[in-house]
C-alpha atoms as a PDB file:
ATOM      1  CA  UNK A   1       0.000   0.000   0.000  1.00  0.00           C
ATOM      2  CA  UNK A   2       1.073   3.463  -0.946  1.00  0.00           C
ATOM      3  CA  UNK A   3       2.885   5.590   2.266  1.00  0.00           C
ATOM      4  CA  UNK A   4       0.429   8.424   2.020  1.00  0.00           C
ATOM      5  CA  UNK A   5      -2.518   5.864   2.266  1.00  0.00           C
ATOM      6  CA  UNK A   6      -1.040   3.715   4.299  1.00  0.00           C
ATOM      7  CA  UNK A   7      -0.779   6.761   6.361  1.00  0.00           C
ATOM      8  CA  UNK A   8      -3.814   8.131   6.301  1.00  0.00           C
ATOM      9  CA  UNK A   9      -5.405   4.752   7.379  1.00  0.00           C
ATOM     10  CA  UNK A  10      -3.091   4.589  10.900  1.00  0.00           C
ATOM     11  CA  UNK A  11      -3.968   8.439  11.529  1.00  0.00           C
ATOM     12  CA  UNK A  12      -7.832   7.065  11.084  1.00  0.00           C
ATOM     13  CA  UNK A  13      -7.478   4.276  13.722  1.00  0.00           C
ATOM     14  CA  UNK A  14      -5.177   6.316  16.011  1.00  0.00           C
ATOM     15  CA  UNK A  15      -7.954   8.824  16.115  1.00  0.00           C
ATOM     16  CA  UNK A  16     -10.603   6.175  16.588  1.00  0.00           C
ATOM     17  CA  UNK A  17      -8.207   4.888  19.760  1.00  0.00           C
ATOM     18  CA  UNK A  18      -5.053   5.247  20.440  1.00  0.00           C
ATOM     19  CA  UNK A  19      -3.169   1.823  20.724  1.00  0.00           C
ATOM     20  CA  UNK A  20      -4.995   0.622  16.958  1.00  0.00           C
ATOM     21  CA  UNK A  21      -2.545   2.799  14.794  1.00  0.00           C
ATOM     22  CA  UNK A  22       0.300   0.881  16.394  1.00  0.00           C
ATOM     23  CA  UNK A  23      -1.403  -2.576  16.281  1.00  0.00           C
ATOM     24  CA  UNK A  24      -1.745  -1.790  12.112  1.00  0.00           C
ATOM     25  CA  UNK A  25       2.059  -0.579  12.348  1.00  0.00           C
ATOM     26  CA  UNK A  26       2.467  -4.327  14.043  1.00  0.00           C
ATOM     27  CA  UNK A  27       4.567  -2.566  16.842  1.00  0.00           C
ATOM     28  CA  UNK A  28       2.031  -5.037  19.068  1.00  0.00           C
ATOM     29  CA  UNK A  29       3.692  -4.364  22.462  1.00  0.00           C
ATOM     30  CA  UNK A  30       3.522  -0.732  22.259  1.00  0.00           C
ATOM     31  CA  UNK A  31      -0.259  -1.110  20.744  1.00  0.00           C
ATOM     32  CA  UNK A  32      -1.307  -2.587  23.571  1.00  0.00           C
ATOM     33  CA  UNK A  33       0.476  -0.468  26.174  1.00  0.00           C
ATOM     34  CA  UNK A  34      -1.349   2.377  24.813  1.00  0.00           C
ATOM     35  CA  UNK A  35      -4.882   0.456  24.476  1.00  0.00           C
ATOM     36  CA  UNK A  36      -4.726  -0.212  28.454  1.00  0.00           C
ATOM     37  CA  UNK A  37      -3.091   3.605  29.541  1.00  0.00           C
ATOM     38  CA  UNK A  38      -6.382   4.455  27.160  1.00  0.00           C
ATOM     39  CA  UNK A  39      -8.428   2.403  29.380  1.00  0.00           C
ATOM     40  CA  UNK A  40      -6.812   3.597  32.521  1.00  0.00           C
ATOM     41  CA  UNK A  41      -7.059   7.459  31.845  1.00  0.00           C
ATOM     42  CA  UNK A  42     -10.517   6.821  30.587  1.00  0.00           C
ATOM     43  CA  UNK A  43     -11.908   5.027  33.231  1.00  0.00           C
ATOM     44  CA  UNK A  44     -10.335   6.775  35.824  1.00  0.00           C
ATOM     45  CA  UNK A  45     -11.047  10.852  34.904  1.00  0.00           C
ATOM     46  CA  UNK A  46     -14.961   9.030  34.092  1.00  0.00           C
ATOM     47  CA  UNK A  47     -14.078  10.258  30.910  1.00  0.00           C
ATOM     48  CA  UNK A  48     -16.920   8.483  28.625  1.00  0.00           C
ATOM     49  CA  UNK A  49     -19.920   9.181  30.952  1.00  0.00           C
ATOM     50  CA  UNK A  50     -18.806  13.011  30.770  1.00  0.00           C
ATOM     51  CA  UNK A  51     -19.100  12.323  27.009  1.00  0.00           C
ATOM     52  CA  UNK A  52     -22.081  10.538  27.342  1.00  0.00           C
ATOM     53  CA  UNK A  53     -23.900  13.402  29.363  1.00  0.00           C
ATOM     54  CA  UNK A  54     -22.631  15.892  27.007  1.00  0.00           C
ATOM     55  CA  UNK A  55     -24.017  14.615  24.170  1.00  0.00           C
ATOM     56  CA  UNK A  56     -27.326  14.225  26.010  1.00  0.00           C
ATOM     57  CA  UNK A  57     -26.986  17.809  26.638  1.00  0.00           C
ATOM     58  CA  UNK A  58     -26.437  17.653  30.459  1.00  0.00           C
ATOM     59  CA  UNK A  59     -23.119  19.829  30.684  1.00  0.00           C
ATOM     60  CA  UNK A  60     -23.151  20.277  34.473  1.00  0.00           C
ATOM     61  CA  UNK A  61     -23.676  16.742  34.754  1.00  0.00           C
ATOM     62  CA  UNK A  62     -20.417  16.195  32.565  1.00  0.00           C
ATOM     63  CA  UNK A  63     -18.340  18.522  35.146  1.00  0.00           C
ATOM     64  CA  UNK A  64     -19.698  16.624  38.460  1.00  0.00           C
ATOM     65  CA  UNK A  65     -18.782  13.791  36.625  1.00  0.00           C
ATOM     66  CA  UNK A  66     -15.390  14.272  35.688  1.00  0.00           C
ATOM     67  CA  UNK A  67     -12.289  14.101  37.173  1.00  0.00           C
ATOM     68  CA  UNK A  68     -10.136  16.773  35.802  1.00  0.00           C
ATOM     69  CA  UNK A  69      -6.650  15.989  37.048  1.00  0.00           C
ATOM     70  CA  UNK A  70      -6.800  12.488  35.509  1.00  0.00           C
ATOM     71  CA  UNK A  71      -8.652  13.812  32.135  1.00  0.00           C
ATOM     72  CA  UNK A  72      -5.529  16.309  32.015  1.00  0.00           C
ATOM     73  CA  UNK A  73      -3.220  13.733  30.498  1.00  0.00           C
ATOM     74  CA  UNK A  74      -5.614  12.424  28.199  1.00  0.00           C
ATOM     75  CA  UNK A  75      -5.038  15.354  25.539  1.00  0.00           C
ATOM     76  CA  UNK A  76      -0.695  15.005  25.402  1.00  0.00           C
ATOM     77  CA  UNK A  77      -0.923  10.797  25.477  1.00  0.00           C
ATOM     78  CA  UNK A  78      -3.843  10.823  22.525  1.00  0.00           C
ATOM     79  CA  UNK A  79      -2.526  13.237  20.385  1.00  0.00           C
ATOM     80  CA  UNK A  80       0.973  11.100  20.987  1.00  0.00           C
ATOM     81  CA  UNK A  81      -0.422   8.070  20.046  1.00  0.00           C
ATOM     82  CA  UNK A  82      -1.586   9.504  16.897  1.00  0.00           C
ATOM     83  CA  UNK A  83       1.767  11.066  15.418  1.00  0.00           C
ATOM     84  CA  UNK A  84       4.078   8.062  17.115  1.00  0.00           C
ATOM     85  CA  UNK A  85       1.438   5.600  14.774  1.00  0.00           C
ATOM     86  CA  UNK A  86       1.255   8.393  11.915  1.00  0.00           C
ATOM     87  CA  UNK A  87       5.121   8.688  12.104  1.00  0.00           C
ATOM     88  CA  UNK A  88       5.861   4.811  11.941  1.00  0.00           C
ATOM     89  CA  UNK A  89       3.656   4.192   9.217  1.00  0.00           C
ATOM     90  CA  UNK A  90       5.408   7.159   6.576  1.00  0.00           C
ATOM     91  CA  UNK A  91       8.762   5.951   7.364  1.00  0.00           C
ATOM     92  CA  UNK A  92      11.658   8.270   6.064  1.00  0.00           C
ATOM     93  CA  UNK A  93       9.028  10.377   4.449  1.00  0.00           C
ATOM     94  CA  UNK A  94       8.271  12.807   7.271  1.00  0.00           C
ATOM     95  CA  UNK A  95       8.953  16.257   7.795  1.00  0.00           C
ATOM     96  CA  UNK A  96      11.532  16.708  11.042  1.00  0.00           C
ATOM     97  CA  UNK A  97       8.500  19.185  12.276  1.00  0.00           C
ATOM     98  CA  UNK A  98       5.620  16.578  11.572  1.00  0.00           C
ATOM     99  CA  UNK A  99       5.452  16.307  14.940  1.00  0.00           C
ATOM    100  CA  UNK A 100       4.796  20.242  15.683  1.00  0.00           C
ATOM    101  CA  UNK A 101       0.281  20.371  15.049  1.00  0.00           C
ATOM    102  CA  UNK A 102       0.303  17.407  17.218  1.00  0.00           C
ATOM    103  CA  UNK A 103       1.940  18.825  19.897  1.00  0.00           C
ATOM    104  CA  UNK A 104      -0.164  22.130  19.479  1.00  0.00           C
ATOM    105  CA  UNK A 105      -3.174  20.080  19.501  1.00  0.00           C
ATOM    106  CA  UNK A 106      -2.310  18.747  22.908  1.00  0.00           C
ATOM    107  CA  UNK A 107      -1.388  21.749  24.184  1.00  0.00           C
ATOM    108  CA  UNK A 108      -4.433  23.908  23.029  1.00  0.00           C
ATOM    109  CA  UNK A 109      -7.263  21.078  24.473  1.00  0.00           C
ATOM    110  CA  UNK A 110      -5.474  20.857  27.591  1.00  0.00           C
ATOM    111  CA  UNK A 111      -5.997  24.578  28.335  1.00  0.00           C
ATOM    112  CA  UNK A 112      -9.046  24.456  26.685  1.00  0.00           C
ATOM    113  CA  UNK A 113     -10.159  21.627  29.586  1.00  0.00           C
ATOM    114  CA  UNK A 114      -8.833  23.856  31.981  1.00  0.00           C
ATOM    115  CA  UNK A 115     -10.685  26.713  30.990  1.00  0.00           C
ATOM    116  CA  UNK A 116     -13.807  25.213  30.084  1.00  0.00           C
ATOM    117  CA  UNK A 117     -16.032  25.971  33.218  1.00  0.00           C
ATOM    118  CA  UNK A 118     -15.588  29.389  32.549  1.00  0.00           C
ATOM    119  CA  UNK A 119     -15.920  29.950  28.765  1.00  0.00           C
ATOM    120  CA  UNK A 120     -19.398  30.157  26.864  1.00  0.00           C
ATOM    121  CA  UNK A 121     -19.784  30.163  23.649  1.00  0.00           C
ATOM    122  CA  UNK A 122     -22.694  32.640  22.406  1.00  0.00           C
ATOM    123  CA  UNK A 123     -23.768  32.050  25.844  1.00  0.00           C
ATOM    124  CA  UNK A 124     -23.759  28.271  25.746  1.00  0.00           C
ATOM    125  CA  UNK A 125     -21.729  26.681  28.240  1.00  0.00           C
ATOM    126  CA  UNK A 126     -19.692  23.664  25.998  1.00  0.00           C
ATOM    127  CA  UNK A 127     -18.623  21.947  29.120  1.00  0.00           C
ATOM    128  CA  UNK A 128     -15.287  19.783  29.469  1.00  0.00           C
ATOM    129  CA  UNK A 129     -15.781  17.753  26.355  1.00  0.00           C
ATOM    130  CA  UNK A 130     -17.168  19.881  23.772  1.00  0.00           C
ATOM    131  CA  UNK A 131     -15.044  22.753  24.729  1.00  0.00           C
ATOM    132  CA  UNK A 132     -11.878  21.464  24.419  1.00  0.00           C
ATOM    133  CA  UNK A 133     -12.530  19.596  21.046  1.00  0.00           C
ATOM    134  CA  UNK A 134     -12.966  22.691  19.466  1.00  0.00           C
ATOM    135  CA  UNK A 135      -9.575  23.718  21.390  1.00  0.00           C
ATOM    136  CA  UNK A 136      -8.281  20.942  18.360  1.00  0.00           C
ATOM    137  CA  UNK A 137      -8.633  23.519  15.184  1.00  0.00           C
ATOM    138  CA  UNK A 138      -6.175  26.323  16.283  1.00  0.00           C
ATOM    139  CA  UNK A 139      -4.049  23.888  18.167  1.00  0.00           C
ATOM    140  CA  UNK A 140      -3.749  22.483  14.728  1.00  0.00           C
ATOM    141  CA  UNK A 141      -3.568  25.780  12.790  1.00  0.00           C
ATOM    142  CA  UNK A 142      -0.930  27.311  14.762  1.00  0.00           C
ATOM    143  CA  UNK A 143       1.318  23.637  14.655  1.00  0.00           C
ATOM    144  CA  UNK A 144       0.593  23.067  11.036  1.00  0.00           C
ATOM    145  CA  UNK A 145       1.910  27.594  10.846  1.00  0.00           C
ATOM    146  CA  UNK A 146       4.834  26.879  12.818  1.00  0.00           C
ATOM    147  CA  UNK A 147       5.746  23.753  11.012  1.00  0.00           C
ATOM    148  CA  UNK A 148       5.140  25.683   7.264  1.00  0.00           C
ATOM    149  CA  UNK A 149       7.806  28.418   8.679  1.00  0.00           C
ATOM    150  CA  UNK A 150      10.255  26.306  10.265  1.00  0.00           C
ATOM    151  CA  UNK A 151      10.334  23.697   6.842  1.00  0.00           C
ATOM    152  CA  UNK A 152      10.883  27.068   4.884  1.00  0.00           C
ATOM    153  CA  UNK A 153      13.800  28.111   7.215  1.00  0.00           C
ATOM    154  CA  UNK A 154      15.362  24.693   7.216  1.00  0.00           C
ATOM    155  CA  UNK A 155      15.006  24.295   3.503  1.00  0.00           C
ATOM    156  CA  UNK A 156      16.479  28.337   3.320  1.00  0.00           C
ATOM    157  CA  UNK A 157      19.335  27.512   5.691  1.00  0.00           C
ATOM    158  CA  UNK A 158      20.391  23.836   3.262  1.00  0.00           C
ATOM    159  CA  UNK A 159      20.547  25.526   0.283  1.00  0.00           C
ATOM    160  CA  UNK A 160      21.894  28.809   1.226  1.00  0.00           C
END
């Protein structure tokens, strides 16, 4: 199978649940080392009842329900999961700042679950799961930014 497709297949799974990207890759130990710290984070910051309420519109329910210290990690070890499995299933062709909107992803959800409780959106509170997904798109706009100027600098800097 082609890299790019291959690719885009792992980054599929890995979003789905992180551990499955790295079970495709066959890396089967770290696959399911993932699935269970999945499980573990999950379970313990009561992460897919606060889902569940959310998406049956009960947003206060959501933050009684979860615990926020645990659901803190969540954000850094899924959006790991998903570049470590993207990463291994390119190979050699990967940009040395691939790594860069997956890092800002991580980093803009876990504020965004920080500051969820006190952010509406046109006066609608999102809660601790809605909130923060939407934390994903400039997360991902400022990586994929930083990673455009640093490739254009690195490429400036080789041939210059």
């Amino acid at each position: 199978m082609e890299k790019r497709k291959r690719g885009l297949e792992v980054l599929l799974w890995s979003i789905a649940l992180p551990g499955f990207g790295q079970l495709l890759n066959q890396k089967y130990i770290k696959g399911f080392i993932f699935l269970v710290l999945e499980f573990l984070i999950n379970v313990k910051a009561n992460f897919n009842v606060a889902i569940l309420a959310s998406f049956n519109g009960d947003i206060q329910l959501a933050f009684e329900l979860i615990d926020v210290q645990w659901l803190m990690f969540y954000p850094g070890f899924y959006f790991f999961s998903i570049w470590d499995a993207y990463r291994d299933a390119r190979g050699e062709d990967t940009s040395p700042f691939l790594f860069l909107p997956f890092v800002f992803a991580a980093k803009f959800v876990t504020v965004g679950l920080m500051i969820s409780e006190r952010i509406t959106l046109f006066g609608v509170m999102l809660g601790p799961v809605f909130f923060p997904m939407l934390a994903v798109l400039p997360g991902l706009a400022v990586g994929f930014l930083l990673k455009m100027i640093l490739t254009h600098y690195d490429k400036t800097k080789r041939s210059g």
